[in-house]
Protein backbone atom coordinates (compact mmCIF):
# COMPACT_ATOMS: atom_id res chain seq x y z
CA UNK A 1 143.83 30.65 -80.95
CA UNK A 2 141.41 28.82 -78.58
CA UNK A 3 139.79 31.95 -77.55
CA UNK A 4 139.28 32.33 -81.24
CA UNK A 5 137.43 29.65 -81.80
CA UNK A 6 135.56 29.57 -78.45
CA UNK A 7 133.72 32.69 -79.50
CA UNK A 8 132.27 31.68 -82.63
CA UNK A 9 130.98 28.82 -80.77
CA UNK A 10 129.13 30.74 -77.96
CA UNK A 11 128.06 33.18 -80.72
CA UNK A 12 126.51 30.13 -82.15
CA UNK A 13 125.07 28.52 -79.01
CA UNK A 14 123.08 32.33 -78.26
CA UNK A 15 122.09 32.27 -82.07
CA UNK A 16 120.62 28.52 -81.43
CA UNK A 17 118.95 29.11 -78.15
CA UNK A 18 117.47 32.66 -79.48
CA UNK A 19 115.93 30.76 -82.33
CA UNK A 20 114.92 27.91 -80.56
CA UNK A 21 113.40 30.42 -77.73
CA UNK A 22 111.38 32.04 -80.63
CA UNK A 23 109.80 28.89 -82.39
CA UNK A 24 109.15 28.12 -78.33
CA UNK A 25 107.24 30.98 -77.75
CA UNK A 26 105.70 31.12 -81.66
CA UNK A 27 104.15 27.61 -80.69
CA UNK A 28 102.73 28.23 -77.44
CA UNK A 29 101.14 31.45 -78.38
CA UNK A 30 99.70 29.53 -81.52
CA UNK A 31 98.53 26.78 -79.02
CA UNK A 32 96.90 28.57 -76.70
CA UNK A 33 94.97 30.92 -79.85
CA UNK A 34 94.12 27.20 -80.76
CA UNK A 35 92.64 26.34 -77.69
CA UNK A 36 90.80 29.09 -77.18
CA UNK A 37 89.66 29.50 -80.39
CA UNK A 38 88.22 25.32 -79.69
CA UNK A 39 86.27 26.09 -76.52
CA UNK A 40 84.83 29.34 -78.36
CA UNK A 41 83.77 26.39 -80.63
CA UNK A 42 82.79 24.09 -77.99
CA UNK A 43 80.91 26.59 -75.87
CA UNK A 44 79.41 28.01 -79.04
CA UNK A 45 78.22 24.66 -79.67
CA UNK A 46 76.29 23.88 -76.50
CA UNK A 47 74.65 26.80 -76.91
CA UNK A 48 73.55 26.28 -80.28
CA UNK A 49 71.53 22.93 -78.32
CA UNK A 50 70.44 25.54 -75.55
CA UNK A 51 68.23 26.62 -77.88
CA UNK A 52 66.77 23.56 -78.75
CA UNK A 53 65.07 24.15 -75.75
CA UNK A 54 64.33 27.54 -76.57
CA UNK A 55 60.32 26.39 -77.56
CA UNK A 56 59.82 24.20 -74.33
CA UNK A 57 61.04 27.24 -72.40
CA UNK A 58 58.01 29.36 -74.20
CA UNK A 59 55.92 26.51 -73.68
CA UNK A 60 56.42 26.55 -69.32
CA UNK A 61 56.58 30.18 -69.65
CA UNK A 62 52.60 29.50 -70.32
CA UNK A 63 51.90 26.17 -68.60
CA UNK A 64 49.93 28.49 -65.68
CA UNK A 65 47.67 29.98 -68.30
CA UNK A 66 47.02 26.28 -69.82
CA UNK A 67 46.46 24.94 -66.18
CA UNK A 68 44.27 27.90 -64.95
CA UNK A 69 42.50 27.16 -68.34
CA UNK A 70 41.98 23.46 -67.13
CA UNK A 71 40.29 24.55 -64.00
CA UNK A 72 38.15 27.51 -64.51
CA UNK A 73 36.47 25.22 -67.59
CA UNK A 74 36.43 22.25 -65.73
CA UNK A 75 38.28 19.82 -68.30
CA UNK A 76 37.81 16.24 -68.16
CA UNK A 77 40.32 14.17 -66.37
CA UNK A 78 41.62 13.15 -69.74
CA UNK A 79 42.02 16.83 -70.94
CA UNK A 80 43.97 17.60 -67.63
CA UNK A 81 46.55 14.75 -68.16
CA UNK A 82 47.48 15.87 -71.44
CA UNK A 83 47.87 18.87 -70.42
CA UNK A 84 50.23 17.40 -67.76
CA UNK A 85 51.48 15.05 -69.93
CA UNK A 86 52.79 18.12 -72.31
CA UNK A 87 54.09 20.17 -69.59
CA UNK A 88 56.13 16.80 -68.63
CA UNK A 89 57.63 16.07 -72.13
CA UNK A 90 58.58 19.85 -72.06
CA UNK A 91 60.06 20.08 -68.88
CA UNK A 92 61.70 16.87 -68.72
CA UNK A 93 63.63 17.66 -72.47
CA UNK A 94 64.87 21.11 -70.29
CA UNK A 95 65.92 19.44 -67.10
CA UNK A 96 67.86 17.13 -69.49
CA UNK A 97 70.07 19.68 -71.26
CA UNK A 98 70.67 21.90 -68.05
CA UNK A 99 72.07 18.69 -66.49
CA UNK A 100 74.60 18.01 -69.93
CA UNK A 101 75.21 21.69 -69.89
CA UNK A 102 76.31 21.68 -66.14
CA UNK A 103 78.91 19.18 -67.24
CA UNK A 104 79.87 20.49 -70.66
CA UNK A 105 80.30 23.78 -69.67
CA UNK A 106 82.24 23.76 -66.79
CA UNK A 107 82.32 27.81 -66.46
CA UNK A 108 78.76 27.75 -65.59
CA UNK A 109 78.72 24.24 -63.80
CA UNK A 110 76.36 26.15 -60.94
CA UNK A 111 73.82 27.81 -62.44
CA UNK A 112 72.82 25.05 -64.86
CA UNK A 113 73.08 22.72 -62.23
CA UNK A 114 70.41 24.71 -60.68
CA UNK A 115 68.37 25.38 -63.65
CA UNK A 116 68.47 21.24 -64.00
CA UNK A 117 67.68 20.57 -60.70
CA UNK A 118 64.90 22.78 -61.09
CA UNK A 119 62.98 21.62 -64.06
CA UNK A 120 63.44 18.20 -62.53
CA UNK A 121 61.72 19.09 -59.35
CA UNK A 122 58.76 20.08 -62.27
CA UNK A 123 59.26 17.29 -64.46
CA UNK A 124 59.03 14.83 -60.88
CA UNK A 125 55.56 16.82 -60.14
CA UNK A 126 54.14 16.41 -63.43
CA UNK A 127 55.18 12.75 -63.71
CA UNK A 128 53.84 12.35 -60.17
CA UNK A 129 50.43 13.85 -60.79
CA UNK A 130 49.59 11.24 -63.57
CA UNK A 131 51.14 8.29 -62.44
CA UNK A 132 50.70 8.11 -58.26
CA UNK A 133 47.82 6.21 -57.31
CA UNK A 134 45.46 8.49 -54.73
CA UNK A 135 46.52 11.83 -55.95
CA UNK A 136 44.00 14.25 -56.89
CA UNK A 137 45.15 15.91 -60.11
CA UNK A 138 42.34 18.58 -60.46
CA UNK A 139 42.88 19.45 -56.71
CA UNK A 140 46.46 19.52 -56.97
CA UNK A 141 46.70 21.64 -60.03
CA UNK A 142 44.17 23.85 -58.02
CA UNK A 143 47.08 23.98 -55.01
CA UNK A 144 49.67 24.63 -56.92
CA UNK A 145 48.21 27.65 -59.46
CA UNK A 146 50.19 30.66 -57.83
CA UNK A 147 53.06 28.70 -57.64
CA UNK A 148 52.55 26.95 -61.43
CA UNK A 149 52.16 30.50 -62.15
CA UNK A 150 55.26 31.99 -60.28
CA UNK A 151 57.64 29.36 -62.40
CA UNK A 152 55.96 30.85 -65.36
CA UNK A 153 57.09 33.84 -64.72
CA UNK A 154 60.67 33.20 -63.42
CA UNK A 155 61.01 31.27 -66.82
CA UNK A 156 60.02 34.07 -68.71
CA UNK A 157 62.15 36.29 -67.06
CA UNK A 158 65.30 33.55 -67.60
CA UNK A 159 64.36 33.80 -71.26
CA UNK A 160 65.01 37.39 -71.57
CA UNK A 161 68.63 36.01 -71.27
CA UNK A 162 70.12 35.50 -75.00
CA UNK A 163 71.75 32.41 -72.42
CA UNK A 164 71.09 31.50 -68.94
CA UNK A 165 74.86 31.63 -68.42
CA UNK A 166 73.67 35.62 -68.53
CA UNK A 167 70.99 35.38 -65.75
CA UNK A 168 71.60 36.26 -62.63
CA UNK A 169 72.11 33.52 -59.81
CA UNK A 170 69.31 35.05 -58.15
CA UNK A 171 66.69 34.45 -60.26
CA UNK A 172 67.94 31.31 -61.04
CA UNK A 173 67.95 30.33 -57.26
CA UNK A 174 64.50 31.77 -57.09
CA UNK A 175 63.53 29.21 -59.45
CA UNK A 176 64.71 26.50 -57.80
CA UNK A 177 63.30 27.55 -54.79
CA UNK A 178 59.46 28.08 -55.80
CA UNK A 179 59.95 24.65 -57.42
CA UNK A 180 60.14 23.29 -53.63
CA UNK A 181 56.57 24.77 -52.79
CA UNK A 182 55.13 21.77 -55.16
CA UNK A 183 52.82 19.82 -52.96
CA UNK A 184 50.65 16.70 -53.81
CA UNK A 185 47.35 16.81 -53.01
CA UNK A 186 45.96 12.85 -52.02
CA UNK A 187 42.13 12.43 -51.78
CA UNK A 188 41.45 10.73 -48.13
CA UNK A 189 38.22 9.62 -46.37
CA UNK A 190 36.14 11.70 -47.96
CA UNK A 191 39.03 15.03 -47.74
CA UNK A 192 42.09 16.16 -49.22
CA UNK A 193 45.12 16.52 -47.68
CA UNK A 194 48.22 18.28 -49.47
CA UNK A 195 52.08 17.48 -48.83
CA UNK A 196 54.99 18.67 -50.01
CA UNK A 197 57.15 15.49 -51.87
């Protein structure tokens, strides 16, 4: 009689676990659909403010063509700080939102960390060129054309990316490293000399 009622009970206990074993494994597959279904969301979402940079990137995709402008007709002083001035709002708007997006998206934390770093090294030049006392804007811009124009291009070729998540590191370390050939150029005693910041 005890065996009796001793398999009922374990028949019970197997029925119990297989059911609780089933809502288990129900849950965590509907958890983790959940969660990836949220960072499709989140990730969707920082993308969606990657292209609120999308114009600024056109923009420095042209800055060389505004700043060759500026020196082959010999703009006033005024005409070449705006023109700095724009290329700095621009650029300092992109370095922001690589930097969030190296922290927000964490799958990517390199290459926007490098696309930040950057357009900060060209915000820092364009800020620099206005504001430092003793630099020589016109003959700095005049320095820096192949290079100006170089980051031109490398942007353009990073926008061909629907995101930069999509570009190669290559060209994304390429970018960083033109950005380095940047170099002041401070009117002394009558000369110029150039240096790189």
């Amino acid at each position: 009689m005890g065996e009796n009622r001793i398999k009922p009970l374990c028949l019970f206990v197997i029925i119990l676990l297989l059911v609780v074993s089933s809502i288990s494994i129900y849950s965590w597959i509907k958890i983790k659909h959940e969660k990836e279904v949220l960072e499709a969301i989140h990730n969707y979402e920082w993308f969606q403010k990657y292209y609120t940079i999308y114009p600024d990137l056109y923009e420095l995709s042209h800055v060389s063509t505004a700043f060759n402008y500026s020196i082959t007709h010999n703009v006033t002083d005024e005409e070449m700080e705006s023109i700095l001035a724009g290329c700095y709002l621009r650029v300092r708007h992109v370095a922001r939102m690589f930097r969030v997006l190296s922290y927000q998206v964490s799958s990517d934390h390199a290459k926007y960390q490098k696309l930040g770093d950057s357009f900060g090294r060209l915000e820092k030049f364009c800020l620099m060129t206005i504001t430092r006392a003793g630099i020589d804007k016109r003959k700095t811009i005049r320095q820096n054309l192949e290079t100006l124009d170089e980051i031109s291009n490398l942007i353009g070729q990073l926008m061909e990316y629907e995101k930069p998540s999509d570009a190669p590191m290559e060209l994304i370390e390429n970018l960083l490293n033109v950005t380095e050939k940047l170099e002041y150029c401070y009117s002394e005693n009558g000369g110029i000399a150039c240096e790189h910041p």
